[in-house]
PDB file of N, CA and C in Angstrom:
ATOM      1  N   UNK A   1     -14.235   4.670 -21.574  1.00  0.00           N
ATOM      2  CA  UNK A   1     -12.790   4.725 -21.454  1.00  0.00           C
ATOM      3  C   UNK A   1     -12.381   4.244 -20.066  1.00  0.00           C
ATOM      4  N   UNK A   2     -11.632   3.342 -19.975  1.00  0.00           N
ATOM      5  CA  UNK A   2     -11.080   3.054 -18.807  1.00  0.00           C
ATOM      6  C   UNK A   2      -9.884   4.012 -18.228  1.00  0.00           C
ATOM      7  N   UNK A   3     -10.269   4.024 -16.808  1.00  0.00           N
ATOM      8  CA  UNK A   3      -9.220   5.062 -15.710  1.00  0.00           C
ATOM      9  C   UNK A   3      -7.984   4.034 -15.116  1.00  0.00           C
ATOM     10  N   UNK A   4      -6.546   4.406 -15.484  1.00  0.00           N
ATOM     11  CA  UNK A   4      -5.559   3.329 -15.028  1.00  0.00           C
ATOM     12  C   UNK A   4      -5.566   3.820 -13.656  1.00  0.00           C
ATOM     13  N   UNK A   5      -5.232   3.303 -12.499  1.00  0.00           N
ATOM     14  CA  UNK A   5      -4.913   3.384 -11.211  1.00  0.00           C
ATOM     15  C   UNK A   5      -3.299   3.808 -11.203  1.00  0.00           C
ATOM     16  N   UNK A   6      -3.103   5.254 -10.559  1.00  0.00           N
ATOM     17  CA  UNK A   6      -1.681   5.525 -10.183  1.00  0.00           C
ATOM     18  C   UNK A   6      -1.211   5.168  -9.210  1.00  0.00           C
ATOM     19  N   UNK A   7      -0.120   4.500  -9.271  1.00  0.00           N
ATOM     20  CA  UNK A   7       0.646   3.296  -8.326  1.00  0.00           C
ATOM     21  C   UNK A   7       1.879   4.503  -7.928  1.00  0.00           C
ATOM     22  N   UNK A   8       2.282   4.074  -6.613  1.00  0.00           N
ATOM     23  CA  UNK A   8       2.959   5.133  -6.248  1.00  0.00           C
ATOM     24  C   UNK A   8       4.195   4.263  -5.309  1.00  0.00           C
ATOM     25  N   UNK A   9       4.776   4.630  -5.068  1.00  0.00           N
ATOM     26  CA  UNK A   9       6.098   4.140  -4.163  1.00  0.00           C
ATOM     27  C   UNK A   9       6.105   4.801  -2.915  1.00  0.00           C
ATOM     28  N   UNK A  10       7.008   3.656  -2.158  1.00  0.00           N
ATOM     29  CA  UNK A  10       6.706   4.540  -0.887  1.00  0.00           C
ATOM     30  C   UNK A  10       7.871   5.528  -0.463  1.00  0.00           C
ATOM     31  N   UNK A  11       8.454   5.544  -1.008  1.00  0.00           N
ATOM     32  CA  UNK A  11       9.431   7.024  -1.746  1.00  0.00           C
ATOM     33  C   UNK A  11       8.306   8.470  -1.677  1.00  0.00           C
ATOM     34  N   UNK A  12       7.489   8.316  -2.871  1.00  0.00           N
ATOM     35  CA  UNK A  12       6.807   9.139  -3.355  1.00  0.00           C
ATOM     36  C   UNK A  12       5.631   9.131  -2.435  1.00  0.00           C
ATOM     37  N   UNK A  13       5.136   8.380  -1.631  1.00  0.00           N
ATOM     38  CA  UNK A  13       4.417   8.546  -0.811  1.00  0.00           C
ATOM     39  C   UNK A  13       4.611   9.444   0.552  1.00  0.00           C
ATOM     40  N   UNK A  14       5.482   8.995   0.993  1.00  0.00           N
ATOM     41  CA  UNK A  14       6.744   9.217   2.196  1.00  0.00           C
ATOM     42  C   UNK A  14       6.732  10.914   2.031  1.00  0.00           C
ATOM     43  N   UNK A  15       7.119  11.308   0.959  1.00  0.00           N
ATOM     44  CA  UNK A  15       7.105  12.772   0.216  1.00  0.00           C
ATOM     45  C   UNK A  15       6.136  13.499   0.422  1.00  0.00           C
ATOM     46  N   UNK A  16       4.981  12.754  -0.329  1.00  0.00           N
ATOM     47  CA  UNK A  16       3.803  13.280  -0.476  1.00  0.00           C
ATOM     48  C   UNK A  16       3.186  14.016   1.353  1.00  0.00           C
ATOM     49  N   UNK A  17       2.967  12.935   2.010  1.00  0.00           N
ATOM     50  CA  UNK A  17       2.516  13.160   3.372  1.00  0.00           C
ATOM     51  C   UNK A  17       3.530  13.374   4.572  1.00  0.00           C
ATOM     52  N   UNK A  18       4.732  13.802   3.837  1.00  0.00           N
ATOM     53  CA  UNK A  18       5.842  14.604   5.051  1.00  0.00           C
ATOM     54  C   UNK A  18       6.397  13.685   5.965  1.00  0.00           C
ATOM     55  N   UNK A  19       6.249  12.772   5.759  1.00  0.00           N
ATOM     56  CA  UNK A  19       6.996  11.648   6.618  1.00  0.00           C
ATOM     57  C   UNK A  19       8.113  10.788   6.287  1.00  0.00           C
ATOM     58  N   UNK A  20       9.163  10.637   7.436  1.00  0.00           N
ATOM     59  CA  UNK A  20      10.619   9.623   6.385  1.00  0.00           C
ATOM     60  C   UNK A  20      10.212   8.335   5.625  1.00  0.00           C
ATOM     61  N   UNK A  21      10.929   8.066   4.972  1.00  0.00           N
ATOM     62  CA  UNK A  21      10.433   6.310   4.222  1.00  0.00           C
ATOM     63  C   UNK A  21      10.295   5.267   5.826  1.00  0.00           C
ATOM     64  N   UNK A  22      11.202   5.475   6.518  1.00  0.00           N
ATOM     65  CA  UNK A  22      11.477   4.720   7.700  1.00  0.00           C
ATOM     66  C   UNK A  22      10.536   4.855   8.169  1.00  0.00           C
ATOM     67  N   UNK A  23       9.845   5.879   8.543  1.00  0.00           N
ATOM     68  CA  UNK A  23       8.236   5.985   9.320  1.00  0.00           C
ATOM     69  C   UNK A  23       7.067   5.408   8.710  1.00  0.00           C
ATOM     70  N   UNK A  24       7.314   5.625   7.029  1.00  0.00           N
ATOM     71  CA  UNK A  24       5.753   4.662   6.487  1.00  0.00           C
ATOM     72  C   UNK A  24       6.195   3.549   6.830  1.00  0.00           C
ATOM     73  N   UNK A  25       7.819   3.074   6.693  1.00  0.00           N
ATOM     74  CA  UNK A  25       7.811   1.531   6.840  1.00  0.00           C
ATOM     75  C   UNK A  25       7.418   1.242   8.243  1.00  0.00           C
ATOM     76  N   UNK A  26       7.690   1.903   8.977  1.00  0.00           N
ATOM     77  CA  UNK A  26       7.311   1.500  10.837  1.00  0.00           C
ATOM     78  C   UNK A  26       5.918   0.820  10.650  1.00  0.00           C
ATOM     79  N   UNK A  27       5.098   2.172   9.955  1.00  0.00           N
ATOM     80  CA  UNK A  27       3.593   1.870   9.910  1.00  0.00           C
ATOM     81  C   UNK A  27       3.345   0.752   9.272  1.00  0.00           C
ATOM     82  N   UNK A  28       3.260   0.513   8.358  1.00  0.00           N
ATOM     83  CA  UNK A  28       3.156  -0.762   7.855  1.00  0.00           C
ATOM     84  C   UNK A  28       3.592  -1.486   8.625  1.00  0.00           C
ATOM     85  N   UNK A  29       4.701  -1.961   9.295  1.00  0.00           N
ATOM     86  CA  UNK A  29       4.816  -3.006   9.976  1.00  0.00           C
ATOM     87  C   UNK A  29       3.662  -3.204  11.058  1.00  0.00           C
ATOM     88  N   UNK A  30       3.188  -2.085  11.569  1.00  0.00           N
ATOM     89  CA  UNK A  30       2.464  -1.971  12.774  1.00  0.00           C
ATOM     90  C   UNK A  30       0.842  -1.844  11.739  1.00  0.00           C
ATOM     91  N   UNK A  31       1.199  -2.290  10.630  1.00  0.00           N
ATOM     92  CA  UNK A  31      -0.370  -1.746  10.427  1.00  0.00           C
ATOM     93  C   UNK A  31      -1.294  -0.677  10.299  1.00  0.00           C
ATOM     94  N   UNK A  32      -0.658   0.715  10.682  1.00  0.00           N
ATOM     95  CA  UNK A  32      -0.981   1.505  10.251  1.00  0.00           C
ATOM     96  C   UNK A  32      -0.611   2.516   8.814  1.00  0.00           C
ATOM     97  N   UNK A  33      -0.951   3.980   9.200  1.00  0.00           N
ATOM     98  CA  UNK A  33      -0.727   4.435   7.332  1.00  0.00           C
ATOM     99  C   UNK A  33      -1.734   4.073   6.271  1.00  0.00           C
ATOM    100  N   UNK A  34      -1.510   4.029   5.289  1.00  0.00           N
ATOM    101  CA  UNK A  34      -2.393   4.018   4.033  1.00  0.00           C
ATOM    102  C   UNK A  34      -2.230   2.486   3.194  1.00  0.00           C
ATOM    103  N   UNK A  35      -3.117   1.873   2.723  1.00  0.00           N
ATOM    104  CA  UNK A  35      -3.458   0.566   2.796  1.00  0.00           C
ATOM    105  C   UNK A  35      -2.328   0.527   1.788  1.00  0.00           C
ATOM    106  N   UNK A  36      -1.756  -0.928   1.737  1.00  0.00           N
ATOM    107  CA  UNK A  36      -0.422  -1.059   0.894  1.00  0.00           C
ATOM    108  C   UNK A  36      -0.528  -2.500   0.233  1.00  0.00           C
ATOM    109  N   UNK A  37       0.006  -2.337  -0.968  1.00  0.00           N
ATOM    110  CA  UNK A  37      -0.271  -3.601  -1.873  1.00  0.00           C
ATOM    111  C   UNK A  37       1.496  -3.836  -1.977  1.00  0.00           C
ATOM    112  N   UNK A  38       1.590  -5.161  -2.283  1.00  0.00           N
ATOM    113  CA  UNK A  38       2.512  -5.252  -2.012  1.00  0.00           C
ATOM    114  C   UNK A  38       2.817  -6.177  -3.550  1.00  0.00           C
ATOM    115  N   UNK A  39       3.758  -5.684  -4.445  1.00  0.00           N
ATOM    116  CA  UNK A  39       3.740  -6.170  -5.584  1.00  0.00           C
ATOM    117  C   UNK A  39       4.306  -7.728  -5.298  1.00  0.00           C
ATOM    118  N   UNK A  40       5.478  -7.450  -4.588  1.00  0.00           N
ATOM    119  CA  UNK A  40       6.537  -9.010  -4.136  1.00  0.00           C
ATOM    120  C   UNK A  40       6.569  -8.744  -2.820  1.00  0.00           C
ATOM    121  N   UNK A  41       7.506  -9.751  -2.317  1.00  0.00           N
ATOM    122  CA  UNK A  41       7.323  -9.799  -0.913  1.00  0.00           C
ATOM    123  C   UNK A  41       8.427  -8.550  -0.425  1.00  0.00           C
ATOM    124  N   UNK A  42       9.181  -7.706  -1.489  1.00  0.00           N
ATOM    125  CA  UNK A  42       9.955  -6.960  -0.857  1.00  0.00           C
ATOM    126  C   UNK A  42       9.532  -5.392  -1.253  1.00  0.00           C
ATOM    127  N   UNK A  43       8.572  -5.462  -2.149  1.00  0.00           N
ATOM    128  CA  UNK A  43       8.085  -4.303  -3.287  1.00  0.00           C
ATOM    129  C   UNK A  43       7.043  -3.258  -2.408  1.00  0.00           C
ATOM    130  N   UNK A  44       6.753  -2.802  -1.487  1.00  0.00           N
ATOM    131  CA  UNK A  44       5.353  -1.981  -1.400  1.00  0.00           C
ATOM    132  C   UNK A  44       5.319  -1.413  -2.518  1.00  0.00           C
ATOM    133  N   UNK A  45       3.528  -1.012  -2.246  1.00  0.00           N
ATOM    134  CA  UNK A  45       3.059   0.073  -3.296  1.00  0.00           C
ATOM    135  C   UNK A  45       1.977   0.707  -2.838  1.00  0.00           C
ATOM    136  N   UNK A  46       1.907   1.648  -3.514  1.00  0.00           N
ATOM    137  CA  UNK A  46       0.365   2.345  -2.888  1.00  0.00           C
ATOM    138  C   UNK A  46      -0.464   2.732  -3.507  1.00  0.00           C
ATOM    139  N   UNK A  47      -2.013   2.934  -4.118  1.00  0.00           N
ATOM    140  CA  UNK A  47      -2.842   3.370  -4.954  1.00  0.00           C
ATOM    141  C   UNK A  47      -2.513   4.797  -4.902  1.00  0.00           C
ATOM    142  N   UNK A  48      -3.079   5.871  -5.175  1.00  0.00           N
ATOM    143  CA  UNK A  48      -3.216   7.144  -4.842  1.00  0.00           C
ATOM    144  C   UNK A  48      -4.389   7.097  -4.241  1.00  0.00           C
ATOM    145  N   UNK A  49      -5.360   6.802  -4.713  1.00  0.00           N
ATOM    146  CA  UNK A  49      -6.813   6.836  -4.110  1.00  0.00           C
ATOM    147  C   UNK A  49      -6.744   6.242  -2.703  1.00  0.00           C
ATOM    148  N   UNK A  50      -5.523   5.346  -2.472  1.00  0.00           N
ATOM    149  CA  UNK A  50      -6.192   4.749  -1.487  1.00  0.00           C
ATOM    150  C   UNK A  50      -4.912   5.907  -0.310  1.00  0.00           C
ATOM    151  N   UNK A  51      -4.123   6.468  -0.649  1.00  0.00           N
ATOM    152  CA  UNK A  51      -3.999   7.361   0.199  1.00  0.00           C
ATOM    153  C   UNK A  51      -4.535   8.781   0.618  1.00  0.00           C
ATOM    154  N   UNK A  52      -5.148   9.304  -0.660  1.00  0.00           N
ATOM    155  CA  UNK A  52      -6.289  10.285  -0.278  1.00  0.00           C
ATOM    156  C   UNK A  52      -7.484   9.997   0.490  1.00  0.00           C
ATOM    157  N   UNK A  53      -7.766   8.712   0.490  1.00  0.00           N
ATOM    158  CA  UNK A  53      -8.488   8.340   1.685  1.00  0.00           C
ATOM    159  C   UNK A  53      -8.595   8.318   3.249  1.00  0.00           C
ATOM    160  N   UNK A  54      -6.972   8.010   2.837  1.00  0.00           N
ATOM    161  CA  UNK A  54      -6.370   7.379   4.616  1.00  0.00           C
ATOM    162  C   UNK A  54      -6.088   8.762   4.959  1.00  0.00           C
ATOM    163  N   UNK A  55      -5.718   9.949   3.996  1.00  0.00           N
ATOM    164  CA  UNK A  55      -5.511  11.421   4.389  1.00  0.00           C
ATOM    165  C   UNK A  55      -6.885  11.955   4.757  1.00  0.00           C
ATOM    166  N   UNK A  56      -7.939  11.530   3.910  1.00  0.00           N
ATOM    167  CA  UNK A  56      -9.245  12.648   4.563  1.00  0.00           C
ATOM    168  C   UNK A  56      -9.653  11.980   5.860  1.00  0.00           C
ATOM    169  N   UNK A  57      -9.174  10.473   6.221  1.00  0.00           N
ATOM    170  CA  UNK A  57      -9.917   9.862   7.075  1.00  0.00           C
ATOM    171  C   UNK A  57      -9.183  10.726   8.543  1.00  0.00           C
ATOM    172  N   UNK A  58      -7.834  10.721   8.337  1.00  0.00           N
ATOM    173  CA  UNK A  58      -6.309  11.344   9.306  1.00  0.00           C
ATOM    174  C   UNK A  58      -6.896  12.655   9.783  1.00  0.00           C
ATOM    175  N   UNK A  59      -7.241  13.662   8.856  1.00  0.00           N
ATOM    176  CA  UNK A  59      -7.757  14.916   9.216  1.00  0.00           C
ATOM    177  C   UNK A  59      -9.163  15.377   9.886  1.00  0.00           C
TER     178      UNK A  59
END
Protein backbone atom coordinates (compact mmCIF):
# COMPACT_ATOMS: atom_id res chain seq x y z
CA UNK A 1 0.00 0.00 0.00
CA UNK A 2 1.33 3.22 -0.77
CA UNK A 3 1.76 6.21 2.06
CA UNK A 4 0.47 9.75 0.43
CA UNK A 5 2.78 12.57 1.76
CA UNK A 6 0.83 15.33 3.91
CA UNK A 7 1.37 18.65 2.31
CA UNK A 8 0.84 21.39 4.59
CA UNK A 9 0.66 25.26 4.18
CA UNK A 10 2.50 27.66 5.64
CA UNK A 11 -0.58 28.83 7.50
CA UNK A 12 -0.73 25.45 9.09
CA UNK A 13 2.77 25.25 9.57
CA UNK A 14 3.25 28.77 11.08
CA UNK A 15 0.53 27.24 13.71
CA UNK A 16 1.95 24.17 14.16
CA UNK A 17 5.55 25.54 15.45
CA UNK A 18 4.22 28.89 17.16
CA UNK A 19 5.52 31.24 14.86
CA UNK A 20 3.69 34.25 12.65
CA UNK A 21 3.27 33.36 8.81
CA UNK A 22 5.59 36.55 8.45
CA UNK A 23 8.40 34.81 10.40
CA UNK A 24 8.34 31.39 8.35
CA UNK A 25 8.25 33.73 5.40
CA UNK A 26 11.43 35.78 6.78
CA UNK A 27 13.00 32.28 7.05
CA UNK A 28 12.60 31.13 3.90
CA UNK A 29 13.76 34.09 2.42
CA UNK A 30 16.93 33.80 4.50
CA UNK A 31 16.96 30.14 4.09
CA UNK A 32 16.23 29.00 7.11
CA UNK A 33 13.09 26.92 8.84
CA UNK A 34 11.90 23.69 7.42
CA UNK A 35 12.74 22.70 3.83
CA UNK A 36 9.97 24.17 1.46
CA UNK A 37 8.67 23.04 -1.88
CA UNK A 38 7.32 25.39 -3.65
CA UNK A 39 4.28 24.32 -5.82
CA UNK A 40 4.42 27.86 -8.16
CA UNK A 41 6.47 30.56 -7.84
CA UNK A 42 3.99 32.15 -5.33
CA UNK A 43 2.62 28.77 -3.56
CA UNK A 44 4.98 27.41 -0.56
CA UNK A 45 4.44 24.13 0.86
CA UNK A 46 5.73 21.90 3.30
CA UNK A 47 5.96 17.98 3.76
CA UNK A 48 5.12 17.12 7.36
CA UNK A 49 8.00 14.83 7.55
CA UNK A 50 10.12 17.26 6.46
CA UNK A 51 9.15 19.55 9.34
CA UNK A 52 9.36 16.98 12.07
CA UNK A 53 12.74 16.81 11.06
CA UNK A 54 13.79 20.40 11.03
CA UNK A 55 11.86 20.24 14.68
CA UNK A 56 13.96 17.24 16.13
CA UNK A 57 17.02 18.72 14.43
CA UNK A 58 15.90 22.62 16.35
CA UNK A 59 15.66 20.84 19.76
Amino acid sequence: METVEEILTSSEVAKWIRVSESTLCRWRQRGMGPRVTWMTPTCPRYRRLDVEQWLARAS
